[in-house]
PDB file of N, CA and C in Angstrom:
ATOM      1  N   UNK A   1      92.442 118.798  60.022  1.00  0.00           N
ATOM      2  CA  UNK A   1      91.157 118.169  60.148  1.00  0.00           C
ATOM      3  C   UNK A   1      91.196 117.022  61.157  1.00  0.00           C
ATOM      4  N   UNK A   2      91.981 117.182  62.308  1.00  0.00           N
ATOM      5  CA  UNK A   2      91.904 116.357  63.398  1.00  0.00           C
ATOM      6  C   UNK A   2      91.712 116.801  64.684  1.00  0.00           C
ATOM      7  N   UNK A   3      91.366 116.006  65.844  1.00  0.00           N
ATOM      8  CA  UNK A   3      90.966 117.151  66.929  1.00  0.00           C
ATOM      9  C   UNK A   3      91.911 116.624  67.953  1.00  0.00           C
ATOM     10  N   UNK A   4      92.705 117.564  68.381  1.00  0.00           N
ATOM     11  CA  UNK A   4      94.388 117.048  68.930  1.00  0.00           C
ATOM     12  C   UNK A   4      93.671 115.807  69.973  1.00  0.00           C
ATOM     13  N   UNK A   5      92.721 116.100  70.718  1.00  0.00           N
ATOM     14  CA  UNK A   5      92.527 115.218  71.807  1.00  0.00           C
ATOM     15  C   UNK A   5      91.707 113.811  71.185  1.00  0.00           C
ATOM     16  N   UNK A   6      92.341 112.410  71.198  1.00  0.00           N
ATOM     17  CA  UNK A   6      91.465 111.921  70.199  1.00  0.00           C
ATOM     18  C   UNK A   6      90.530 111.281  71.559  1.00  0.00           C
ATOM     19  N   UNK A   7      90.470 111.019  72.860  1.00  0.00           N
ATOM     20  CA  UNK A   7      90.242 110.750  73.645  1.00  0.00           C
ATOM     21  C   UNK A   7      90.169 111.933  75.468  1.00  0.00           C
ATOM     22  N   UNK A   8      88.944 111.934  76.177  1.00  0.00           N
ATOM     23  CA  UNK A   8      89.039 112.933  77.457  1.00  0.00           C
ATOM     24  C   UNK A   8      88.425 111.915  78.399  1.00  0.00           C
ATOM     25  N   UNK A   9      88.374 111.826  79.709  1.00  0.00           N
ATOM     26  CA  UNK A   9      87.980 111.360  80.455  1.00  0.00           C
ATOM     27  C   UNK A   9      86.865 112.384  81.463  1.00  0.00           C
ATOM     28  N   UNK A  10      85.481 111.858  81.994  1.00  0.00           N
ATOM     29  CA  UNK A  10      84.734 112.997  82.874  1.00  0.00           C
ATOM     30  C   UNK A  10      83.971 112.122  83.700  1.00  0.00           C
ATOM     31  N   UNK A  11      83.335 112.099  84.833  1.00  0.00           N
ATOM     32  CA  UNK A  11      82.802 111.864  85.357  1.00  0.00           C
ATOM     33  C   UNK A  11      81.794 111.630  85.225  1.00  0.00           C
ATOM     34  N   UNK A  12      80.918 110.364  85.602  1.00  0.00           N
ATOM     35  CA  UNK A  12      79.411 110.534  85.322  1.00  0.00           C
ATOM     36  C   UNK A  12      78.457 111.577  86.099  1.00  0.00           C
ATOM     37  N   UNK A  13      77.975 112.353  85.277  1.00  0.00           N
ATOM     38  CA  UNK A  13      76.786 113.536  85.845  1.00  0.00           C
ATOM     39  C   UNK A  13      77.435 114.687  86.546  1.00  0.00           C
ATOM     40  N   UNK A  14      78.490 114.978  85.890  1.00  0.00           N
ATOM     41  CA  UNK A  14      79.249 116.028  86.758  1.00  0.00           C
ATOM     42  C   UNK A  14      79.367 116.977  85.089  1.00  0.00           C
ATOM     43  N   UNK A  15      80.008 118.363  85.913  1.00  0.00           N
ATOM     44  CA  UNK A  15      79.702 119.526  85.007  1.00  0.00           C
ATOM     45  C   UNK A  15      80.964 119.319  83.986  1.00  0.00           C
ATOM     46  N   UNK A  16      80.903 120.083  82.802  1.00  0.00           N
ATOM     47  CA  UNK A  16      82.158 119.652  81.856  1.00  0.00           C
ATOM     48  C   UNK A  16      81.928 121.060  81.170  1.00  0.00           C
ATOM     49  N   UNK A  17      83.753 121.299  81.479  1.00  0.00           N
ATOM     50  CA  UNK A  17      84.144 122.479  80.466  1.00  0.00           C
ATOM     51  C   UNK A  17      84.726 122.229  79.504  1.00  0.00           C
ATOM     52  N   UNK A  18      84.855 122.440  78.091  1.00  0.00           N
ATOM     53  CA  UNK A  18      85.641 122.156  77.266  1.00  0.00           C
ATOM     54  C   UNK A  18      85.929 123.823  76.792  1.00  0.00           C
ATOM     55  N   UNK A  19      87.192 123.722  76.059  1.00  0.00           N
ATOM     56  CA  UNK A  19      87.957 124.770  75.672  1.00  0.00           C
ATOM     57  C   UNK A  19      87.858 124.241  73.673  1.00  0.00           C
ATOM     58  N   UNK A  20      86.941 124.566  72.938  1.00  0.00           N
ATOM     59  CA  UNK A  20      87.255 124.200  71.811  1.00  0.00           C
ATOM     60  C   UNK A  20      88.003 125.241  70.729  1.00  0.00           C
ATOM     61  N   UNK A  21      89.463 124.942  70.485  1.00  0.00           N
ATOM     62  CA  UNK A  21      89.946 126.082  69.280  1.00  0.00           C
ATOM     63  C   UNK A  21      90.235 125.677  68.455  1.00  0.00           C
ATOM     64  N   UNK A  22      89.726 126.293  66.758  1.00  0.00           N
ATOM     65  CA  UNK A  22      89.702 125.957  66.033  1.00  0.00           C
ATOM     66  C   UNK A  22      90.758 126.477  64.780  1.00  0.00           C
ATOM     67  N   UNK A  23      92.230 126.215  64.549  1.00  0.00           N
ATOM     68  CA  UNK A  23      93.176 126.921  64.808  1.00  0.00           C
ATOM     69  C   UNK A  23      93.378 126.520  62.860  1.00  0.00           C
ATOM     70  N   UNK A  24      91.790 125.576  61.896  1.00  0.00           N
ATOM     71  CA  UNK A  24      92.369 125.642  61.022  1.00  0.00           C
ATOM     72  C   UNK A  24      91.970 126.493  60.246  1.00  0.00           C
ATOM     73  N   UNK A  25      92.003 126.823  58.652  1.00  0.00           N
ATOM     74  CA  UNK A  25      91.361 127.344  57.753  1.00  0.00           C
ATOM     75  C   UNK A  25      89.956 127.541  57.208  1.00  0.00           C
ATOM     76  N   UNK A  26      89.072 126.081  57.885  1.00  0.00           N
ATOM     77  CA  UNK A  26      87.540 126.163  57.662  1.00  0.00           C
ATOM     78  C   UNK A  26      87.007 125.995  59.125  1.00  0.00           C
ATOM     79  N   UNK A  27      85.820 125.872  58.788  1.00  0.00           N
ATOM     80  CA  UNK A  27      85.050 125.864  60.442  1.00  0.00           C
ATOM     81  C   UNK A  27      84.545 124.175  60.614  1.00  0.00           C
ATOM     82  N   UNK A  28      84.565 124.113  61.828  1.00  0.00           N
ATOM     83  CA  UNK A  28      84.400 122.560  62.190  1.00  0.00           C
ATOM     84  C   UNK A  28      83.417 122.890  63.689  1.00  0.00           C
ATOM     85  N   UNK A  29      82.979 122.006  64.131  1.00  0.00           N
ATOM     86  CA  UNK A  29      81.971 121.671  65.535  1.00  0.00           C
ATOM     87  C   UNK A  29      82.546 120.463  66.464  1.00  0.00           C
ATOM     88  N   UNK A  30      82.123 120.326  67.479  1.00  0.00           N
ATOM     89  CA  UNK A  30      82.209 119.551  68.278  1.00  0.00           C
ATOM     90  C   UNK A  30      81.060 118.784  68.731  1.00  0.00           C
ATOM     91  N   UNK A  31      80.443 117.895  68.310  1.00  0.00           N
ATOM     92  CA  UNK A  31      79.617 117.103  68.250  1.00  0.00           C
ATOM     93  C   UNK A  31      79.750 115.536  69.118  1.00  0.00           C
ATOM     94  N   UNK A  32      79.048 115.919  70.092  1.00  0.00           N
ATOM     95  CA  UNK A  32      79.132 114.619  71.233  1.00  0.00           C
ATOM     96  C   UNK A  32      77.839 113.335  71.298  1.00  0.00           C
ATOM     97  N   UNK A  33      77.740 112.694  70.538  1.00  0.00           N
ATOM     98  CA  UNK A  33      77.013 111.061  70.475  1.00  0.00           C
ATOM     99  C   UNK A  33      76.474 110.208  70.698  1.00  0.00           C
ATOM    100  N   UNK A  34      75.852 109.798  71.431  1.00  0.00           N
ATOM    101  CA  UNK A  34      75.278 108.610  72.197  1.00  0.00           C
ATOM    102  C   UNK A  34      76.147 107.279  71.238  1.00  0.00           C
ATOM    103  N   UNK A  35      76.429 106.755  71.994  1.00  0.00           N
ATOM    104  CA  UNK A  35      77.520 105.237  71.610  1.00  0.00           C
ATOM    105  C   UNK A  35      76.840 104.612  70.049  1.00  0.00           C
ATOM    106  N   UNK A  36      77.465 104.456  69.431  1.00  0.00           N
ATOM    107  CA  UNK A  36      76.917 103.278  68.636  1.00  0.00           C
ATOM    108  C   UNK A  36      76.067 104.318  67.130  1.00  0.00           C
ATOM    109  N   UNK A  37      75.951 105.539  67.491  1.00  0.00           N
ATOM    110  CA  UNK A  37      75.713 106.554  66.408  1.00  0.00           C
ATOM    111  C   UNK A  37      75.620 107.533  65.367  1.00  0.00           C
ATOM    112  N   UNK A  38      77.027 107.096  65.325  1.00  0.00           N
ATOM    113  CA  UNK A  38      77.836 107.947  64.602  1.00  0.00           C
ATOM    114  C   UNK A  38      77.504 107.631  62.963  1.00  0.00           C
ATOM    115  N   UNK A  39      77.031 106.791  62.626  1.00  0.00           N
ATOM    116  CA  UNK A  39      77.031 106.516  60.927  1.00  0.00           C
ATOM    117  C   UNK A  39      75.355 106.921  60.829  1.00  0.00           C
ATOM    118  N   UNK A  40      74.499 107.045  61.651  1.00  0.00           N
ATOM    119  CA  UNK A  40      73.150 107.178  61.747  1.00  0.00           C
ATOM    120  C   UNK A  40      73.106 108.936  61.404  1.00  0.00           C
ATOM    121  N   UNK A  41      74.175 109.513  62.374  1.00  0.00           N
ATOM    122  CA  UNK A  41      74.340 111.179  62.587  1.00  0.00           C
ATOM    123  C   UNK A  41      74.445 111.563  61.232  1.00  0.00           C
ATOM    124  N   UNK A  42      75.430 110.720  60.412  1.00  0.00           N
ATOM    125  CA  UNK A  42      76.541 111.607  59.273  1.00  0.00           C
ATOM    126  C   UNK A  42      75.149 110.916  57.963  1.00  0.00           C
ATOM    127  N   UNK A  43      74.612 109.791  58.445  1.00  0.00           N
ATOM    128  CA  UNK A  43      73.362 110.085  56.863  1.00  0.00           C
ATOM    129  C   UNK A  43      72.411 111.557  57.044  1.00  0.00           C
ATOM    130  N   UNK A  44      71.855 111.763  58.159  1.00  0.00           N
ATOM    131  CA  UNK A  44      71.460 112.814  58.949  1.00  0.00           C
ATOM    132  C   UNK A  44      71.872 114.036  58.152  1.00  0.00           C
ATOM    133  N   UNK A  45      73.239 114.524  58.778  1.00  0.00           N
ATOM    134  CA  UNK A  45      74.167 114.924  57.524  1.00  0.00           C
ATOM    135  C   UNK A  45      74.120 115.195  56.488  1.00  0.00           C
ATOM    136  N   UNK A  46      74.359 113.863  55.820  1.00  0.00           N
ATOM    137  CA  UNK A  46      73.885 113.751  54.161  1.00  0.00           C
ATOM    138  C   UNK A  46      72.690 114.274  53.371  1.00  0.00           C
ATOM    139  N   UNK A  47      71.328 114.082  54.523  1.00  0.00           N
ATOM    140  CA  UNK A  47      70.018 114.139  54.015  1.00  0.00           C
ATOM    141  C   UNK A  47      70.001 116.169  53.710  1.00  0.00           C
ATOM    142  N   UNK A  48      70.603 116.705  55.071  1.00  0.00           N
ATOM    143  CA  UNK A  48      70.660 118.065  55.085  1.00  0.00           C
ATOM    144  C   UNK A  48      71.441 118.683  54.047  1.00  0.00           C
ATOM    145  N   UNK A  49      72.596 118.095  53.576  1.00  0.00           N
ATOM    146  CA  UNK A  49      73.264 118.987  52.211  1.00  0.00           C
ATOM    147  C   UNK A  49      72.387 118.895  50.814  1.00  0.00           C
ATOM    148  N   UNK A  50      71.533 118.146  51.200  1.00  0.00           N
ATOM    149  CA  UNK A  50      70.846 118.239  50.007  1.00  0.00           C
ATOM    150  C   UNK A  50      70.146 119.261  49.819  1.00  0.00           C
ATOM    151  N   UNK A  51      69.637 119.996  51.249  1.00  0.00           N
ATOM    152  CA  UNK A  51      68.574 120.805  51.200  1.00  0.00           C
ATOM    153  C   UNK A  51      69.663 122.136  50.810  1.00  0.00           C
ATOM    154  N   UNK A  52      68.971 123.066  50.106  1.00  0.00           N
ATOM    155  CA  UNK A  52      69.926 124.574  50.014  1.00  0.00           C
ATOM    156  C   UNK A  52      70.005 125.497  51.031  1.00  0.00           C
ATOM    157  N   UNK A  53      68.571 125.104  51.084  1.00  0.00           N
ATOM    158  CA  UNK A  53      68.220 125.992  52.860  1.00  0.00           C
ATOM    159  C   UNK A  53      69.353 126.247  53.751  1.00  0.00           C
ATOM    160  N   UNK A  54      69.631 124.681  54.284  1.00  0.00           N
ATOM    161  CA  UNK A  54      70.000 123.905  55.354  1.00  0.00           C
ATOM    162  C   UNK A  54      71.778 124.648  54.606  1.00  0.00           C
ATOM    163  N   UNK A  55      72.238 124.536  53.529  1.00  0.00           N
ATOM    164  CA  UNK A  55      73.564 124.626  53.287  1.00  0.00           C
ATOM    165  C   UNK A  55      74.029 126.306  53.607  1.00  0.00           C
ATOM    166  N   UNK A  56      72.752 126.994  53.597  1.00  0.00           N
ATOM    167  CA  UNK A  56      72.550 128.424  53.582  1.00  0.00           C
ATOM    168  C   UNK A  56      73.222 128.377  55.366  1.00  0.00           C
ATOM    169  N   UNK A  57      72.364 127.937  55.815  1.00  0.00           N
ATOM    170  CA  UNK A  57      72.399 128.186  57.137  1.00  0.00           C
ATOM    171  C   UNK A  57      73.946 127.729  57.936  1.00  0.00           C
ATOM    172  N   UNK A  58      74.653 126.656  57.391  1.00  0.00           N
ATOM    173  CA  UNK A  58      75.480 125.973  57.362  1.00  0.00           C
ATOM    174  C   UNK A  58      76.207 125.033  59.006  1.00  0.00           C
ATOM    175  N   UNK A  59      75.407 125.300  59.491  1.00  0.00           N
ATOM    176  CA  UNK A  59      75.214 124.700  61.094  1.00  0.00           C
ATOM    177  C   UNK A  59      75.571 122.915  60.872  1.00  0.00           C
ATOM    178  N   UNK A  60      74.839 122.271  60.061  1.00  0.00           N
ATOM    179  CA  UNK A  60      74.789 120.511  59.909  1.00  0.00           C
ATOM    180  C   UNK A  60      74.964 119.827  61.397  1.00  0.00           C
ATOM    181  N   UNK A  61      73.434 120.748  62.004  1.00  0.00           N
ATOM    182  CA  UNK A  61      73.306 119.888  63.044  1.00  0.00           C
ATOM    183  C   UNK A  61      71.762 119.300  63.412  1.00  0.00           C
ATOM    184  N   UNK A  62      71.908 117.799  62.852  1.00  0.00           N
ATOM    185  CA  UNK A  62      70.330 117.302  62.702  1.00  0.00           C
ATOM    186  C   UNK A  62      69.708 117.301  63.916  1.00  0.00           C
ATOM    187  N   UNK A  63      68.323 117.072  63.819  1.00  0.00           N
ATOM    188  CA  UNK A  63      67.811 117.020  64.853  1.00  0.00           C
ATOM    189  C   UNK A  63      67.309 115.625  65.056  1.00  0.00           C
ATOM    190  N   UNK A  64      68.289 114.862  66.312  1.00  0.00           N
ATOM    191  CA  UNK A  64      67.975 113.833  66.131  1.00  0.00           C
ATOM    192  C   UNK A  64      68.234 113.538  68.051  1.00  0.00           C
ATOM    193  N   UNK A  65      67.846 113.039  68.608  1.00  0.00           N
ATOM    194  CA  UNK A  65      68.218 112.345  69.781  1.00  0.00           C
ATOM    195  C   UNK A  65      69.284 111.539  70.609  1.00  0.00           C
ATOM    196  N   UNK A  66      70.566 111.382  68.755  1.00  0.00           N
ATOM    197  CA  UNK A  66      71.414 110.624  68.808  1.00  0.00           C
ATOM    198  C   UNK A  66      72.434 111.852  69.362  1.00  0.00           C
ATOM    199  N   UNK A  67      72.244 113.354  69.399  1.00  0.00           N
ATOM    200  CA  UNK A  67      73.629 114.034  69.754  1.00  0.00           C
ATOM    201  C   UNK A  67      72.664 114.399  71.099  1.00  0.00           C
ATOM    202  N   UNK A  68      74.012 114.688  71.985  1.00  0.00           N
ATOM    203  CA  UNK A  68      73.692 115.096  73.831  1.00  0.00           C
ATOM    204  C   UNK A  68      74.317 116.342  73.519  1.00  0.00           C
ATOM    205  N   UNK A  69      75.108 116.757  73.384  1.00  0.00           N
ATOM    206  CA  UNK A  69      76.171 118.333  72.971  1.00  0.00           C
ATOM    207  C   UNK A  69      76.158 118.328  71.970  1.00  0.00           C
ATOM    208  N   UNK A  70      76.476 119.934  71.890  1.00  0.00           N
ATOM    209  CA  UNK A  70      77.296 120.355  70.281  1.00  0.00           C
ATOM    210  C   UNK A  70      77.827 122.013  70.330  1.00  0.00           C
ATOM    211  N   UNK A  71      78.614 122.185  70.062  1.00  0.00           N
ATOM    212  CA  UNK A  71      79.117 123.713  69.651  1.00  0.00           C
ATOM    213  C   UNK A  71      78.357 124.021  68.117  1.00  0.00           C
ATOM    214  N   UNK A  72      78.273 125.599  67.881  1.00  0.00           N
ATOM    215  CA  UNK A  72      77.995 125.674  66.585  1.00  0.00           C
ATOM    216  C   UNK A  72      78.801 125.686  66.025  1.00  0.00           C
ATOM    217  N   UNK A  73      79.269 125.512  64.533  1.00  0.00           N
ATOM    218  CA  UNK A  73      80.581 125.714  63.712  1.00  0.00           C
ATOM    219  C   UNK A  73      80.946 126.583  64.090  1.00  0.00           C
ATOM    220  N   UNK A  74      82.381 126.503  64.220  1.00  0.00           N
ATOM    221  CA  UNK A  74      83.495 127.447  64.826  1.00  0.00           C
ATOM    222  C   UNK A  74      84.636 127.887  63.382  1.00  0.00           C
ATOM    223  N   UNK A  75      84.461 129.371  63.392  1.00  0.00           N
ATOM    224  CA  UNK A  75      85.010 129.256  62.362  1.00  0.00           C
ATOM    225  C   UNK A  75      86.415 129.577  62.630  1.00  0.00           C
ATOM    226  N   UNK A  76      87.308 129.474  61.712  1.00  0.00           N
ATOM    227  CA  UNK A  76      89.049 129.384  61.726  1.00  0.00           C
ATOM    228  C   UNK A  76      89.283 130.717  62.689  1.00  0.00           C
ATOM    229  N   UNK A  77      90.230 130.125  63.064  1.00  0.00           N
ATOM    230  CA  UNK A  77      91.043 130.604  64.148  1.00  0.00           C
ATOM    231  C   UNK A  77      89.733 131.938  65.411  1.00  0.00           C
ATOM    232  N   UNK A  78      89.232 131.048  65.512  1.00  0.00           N
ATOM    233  CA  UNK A  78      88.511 131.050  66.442  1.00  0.00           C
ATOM    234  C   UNK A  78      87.971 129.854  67.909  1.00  0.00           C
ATOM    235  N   UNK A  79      87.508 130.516  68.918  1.00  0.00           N
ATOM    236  CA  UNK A  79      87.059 129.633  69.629  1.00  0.00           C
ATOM    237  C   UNK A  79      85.432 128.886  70.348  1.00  0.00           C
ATOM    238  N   UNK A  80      85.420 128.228  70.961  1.00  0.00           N
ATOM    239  CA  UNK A  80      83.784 127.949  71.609  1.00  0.00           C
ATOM    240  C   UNK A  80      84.322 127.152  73.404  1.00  0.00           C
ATOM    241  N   UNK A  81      83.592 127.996  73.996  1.00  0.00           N
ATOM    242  CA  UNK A  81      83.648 127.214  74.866  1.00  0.00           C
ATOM    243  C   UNK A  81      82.588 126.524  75.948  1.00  0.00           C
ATOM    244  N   UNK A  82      82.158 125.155  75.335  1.00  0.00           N
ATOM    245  CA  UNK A  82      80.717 124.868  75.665  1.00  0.00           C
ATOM    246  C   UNK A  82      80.691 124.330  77.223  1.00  0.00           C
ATOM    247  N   UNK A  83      79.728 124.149  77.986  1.00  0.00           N
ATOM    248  CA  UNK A  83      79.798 123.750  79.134  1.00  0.00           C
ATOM    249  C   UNK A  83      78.402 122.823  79.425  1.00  0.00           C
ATOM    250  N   UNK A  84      78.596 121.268  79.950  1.00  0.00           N
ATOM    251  CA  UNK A  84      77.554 120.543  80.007  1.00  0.00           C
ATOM    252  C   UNK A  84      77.899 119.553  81.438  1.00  0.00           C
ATOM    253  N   UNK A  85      76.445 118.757  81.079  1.00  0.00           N
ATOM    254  CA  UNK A  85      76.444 118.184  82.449  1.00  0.00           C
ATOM    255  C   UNK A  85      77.089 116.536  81.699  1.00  0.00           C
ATOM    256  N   UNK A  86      77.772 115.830  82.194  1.00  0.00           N
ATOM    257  CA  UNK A  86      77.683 114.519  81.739  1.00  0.00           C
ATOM    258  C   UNK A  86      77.042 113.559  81.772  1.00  0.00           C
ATOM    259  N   UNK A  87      76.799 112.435  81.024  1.00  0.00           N
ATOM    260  CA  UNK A  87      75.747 112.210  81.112  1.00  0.00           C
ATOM    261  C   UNK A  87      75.906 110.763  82.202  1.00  0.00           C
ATOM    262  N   UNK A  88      74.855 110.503  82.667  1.00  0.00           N
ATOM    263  CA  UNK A  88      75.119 109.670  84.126  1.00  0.00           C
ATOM    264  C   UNK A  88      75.280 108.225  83.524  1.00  0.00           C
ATOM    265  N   UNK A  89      75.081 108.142  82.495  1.00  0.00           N
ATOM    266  CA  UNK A  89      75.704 106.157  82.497  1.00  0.00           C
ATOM    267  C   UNK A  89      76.622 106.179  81.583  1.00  0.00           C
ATOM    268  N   UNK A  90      77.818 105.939  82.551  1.00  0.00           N
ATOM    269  CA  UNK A  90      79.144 105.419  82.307  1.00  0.00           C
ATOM    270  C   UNK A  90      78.862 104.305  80.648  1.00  0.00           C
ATOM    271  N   UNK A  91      80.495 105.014  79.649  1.00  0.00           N
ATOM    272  CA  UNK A  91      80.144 104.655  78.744  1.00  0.00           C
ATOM    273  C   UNK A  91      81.222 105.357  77.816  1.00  0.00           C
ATOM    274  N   UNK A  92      81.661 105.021  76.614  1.00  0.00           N
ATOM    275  CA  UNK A  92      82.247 105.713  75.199  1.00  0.00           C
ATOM    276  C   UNK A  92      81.520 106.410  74.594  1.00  0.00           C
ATOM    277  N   UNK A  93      81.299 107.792  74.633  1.00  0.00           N
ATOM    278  CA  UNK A  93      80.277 108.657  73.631  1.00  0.00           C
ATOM    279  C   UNK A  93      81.171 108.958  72.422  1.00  0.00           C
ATOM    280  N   UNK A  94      81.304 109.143  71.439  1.00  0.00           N
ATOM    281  CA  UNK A  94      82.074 109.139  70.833  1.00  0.00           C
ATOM    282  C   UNK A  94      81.606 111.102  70.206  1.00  0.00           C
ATOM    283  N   UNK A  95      82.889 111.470  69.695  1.00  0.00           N
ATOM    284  CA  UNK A  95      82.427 113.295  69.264  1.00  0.00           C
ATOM    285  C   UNK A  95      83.151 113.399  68.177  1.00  0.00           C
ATOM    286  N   UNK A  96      81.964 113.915  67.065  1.00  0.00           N
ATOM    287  CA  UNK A  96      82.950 114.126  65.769  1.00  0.00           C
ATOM    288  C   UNK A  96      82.697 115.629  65.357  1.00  0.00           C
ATOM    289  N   UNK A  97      83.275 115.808  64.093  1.00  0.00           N
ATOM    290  CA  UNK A  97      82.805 116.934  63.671  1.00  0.00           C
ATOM    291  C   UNK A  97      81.440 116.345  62.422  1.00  0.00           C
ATOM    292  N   UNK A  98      80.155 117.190  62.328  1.00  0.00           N
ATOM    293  CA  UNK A  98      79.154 117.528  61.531  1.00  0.00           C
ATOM    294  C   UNK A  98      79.435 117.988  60.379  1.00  0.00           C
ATOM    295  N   UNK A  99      80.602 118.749  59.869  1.00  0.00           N
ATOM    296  CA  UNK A  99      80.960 119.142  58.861  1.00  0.00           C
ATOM    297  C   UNK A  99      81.130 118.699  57.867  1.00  0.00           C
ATOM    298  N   UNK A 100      80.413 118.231  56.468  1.00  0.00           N
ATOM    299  CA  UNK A 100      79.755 117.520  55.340  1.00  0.00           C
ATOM    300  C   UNK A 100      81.299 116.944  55.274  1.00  0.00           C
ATOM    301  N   UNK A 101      81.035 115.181  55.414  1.00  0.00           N
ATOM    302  CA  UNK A 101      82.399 114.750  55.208  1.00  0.00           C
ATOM    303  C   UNK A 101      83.584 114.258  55.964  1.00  0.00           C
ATOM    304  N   UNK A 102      83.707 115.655  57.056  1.00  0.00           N
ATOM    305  CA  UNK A 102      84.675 115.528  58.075  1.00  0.00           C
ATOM    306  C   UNK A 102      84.567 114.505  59.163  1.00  0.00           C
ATOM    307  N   UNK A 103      83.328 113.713  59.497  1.00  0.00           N
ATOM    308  CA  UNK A 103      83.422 112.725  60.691  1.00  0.00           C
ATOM    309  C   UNK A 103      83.818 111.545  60.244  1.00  0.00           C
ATOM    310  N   UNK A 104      84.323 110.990  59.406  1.00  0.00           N
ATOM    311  CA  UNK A 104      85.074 109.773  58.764  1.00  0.00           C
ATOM    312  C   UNK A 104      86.168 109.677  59.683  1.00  0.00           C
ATOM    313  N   UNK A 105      87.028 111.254  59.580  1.00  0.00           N
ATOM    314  CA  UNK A 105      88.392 111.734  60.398  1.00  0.00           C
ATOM    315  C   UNK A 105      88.514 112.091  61.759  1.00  0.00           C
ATOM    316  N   UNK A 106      87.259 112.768  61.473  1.00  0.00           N
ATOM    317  CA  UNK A 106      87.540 114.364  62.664  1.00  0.00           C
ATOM    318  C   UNK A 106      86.800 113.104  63.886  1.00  0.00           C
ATOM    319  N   UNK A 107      87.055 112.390  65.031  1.00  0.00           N
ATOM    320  CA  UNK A 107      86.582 112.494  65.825  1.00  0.00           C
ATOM    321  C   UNK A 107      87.119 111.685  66.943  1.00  0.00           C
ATOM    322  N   UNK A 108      86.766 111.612  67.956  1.00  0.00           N
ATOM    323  CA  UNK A 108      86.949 110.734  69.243  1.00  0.00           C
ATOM    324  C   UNK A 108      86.117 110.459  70.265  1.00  0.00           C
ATOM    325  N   UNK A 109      86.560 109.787  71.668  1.00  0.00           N
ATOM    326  CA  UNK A 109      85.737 109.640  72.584  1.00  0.00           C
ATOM    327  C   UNK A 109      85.954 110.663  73.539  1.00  0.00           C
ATOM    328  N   UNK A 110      84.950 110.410  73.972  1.00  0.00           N
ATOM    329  CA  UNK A 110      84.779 111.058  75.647  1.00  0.00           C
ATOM    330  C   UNK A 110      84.278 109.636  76.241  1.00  0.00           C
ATOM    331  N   UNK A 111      85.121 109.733  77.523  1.00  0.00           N
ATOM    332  CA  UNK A 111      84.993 108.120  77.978  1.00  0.00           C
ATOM    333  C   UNK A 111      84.373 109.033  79.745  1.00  0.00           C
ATOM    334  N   UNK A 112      83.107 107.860  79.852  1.00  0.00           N
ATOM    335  CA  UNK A 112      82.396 108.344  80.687  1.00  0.00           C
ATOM    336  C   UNK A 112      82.562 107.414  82.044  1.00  0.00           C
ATOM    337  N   UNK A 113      82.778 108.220  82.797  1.00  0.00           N
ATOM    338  CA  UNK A 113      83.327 106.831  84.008  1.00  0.00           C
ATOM    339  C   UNK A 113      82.300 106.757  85.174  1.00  0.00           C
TER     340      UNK A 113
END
């Protein structure tokens, strides 16, 4: 439940490949942040496990303004490989996983230069 890279470096406004594999037993996402939003995302989160719907569907990705990327849950030993633009003001976005729980652990930066 950790994501080997706890830190990546990219360019501002330039294209970004990531290679995401998910090499454990449950499924996890890659979820990228706007600075400073990460405890706002995971109530977000919270509000959705409540719903059954939402647990049905099992995605736990709110709709909120605070995420720029995201992969869908990736399940075990599987991969995603998302591709985006970065975003142009230089900055710490920080990327966790959405997975009820897991962003306490699961996450890091992308440092925007």
């Amino acid at each position: 439940m950790l994501y080997d890279l706890k830190q990546f470096e990219v360019r501002a406004g330039q294209p970004v490949k990531l290679e995401f594999v998910n090499p454990d037993a449950i499924s996890h996402n890659l979820v990228i942040i706007r600075p400073r939003t990460e405890e706002a995302v995971a109530l977000e989160v919270n509000r959705m496990i409540a719903d059954p719907k939402q647990i049905e569907i099992g995605q736990y990705i709110p709709e909120t303004d605070a995420i720029l990327f995201h992969t869908e849950m990736v399940p075990p030993n599987s991969s995603e490989t998302p591709r985006f633009i970065a975003p142009r003001e230089p900055g710490n976005y920080p990327y966790i996983c959405t997975f009820p729980g897991h962003w306490t652990i699961m996450k890091g930066v992308m440092v925007v230069k």
